[in-house]
Protein backbone atom coordinates (compact mmCIF):
# COMPACT_ATOMS: atom_id res chain seq x y z
CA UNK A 1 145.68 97.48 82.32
CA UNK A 2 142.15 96.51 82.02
CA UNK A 3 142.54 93.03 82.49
CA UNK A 4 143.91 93.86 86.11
CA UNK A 5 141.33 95.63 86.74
CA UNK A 6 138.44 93.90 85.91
CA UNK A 7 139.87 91.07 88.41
CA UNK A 8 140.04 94.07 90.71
CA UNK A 9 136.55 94.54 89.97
CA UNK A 10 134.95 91.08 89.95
CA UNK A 11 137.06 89.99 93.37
CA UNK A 12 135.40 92.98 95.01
CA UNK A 13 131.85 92.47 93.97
CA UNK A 14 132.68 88.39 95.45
CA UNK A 15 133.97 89.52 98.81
CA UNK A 16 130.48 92.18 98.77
CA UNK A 17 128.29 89.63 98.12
CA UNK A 18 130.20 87.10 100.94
CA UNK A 19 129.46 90.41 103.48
CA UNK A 20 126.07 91.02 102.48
CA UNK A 21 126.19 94.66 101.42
CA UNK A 22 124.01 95.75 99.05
CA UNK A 23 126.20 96.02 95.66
CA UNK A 24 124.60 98.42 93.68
CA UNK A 25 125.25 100.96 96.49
CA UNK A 26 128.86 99.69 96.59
CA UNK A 27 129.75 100.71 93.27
CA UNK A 28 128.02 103.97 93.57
CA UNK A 29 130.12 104.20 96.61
CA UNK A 30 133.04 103.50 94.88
CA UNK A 31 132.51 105.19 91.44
CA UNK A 32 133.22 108.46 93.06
CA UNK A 33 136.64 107.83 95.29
CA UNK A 34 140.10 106.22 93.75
CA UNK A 35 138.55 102.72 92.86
CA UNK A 36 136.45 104.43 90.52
CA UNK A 37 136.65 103.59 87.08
CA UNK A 38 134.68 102.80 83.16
CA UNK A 39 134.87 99.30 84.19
CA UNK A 40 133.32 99.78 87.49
CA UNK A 41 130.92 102.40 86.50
CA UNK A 42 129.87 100.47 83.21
CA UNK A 43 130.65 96.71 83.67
CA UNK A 44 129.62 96.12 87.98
CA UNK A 45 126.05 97.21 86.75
CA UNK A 46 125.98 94.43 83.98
CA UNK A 47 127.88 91.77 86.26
CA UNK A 48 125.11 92.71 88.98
CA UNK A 49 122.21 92.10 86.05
CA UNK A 50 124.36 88.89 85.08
CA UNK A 51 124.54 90.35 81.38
CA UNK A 52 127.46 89.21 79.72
CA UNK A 53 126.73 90.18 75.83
CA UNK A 54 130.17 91.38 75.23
CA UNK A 55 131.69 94.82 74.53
CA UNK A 56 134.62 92.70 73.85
CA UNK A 57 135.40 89.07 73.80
CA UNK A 58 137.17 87.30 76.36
CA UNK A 59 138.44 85.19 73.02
CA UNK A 60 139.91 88.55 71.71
CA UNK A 61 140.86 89.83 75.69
CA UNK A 62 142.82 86.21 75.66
CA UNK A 63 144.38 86.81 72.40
CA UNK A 64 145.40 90.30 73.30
CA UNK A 65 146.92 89.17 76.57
CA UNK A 66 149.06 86.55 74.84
CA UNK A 67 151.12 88.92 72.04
CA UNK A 68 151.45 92.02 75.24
CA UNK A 69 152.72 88.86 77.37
CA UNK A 70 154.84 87.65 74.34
CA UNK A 71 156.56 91.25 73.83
CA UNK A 72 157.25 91.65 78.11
CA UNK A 73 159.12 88.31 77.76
CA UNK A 74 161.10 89.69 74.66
CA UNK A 75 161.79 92.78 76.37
CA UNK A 76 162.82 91.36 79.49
CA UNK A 77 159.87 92.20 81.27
CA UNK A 78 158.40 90.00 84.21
CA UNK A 79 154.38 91.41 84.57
CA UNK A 80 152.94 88.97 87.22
CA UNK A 81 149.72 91.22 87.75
CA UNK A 82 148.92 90.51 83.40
CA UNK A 83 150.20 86.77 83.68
CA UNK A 84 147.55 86.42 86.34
CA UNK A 85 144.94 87.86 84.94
CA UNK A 86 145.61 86.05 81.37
CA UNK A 87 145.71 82.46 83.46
CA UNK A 88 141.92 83.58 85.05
CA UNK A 89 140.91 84.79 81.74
CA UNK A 90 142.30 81.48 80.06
CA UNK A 91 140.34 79.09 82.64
CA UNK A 92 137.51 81.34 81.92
CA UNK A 93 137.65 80.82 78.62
CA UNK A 94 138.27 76.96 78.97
CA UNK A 95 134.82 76.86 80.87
CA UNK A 96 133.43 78.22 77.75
CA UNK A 97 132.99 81.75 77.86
CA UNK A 98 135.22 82.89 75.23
CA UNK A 99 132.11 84.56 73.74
CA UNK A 100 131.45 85.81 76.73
CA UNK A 101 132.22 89.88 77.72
CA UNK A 102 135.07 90.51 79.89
CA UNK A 103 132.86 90.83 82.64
CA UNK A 104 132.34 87.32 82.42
CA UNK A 105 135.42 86.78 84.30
CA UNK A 106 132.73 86.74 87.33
CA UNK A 107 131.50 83.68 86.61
CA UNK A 108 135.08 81.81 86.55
CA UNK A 109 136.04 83.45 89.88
CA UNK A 110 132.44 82.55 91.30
CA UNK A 111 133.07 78.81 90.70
CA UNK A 112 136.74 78.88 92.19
CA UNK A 113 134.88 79.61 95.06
CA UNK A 114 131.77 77.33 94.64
CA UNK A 115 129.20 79.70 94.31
CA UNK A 116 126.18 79.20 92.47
CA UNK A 117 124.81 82.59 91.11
CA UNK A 118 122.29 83.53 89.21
CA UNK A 119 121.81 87.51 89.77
CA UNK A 120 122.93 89.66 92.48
């Protein structure tokens, strides 16, 4: 579920920073209506500092992905929303962040859009 929502979370913080609106206020905004979540509340602070230590690992978030992917297929189960967010996490990963924290997804979605970033 997280995965899904830290794309959520990382597309959102983008399309602010393409409008100009101040993103700190946006999560605060946001923290307190339906959007609000740990990720948002926790992680949009550290994407907005550009810290990426990691809580977890995108290498483990990857790995994780794969076997929950794995047992949908063996159940029968088509989960576009998780296949998604595995391929983003994969290129991420490819671009080497796979020490990265999931936050770091950010960084991937920033260059799909050729941005150049270094703090918000």
């Amino acid at each position: 579920m997280i995965s899904t929502t830290m794309v959520g979370l990382c597309e959102a913080l983008i399309y602010g920073h393409q409008a100009g609106l101040p993103l700190d206020n946006m999560i605060e905004l946001l923290e307190g209506g339906a959007a609000g979540s740990h990720a948002l509340k926790n992680l949009g602070p550290r994407i907005l500092k550009r810290d990426m230590e990691p809580g977890f690992s995108v290498a483990h978030f990857v790995k994780d992905l794969g076997i929950a992917l794995d047992e949908a297929r063996t159940m029968g189960l088509s989960l576009p929303g998780t296949a998604l967010a595995n391929q983003l996490y994969m290129s991420f990963k490819a671009q080497g962040g796979e020490n990265m924290g999931t936050q770091g997804l950010i960084m991937a979605l920033e260059k799909m859009n050729n941005m150049s970033v270094k703090k918000y």
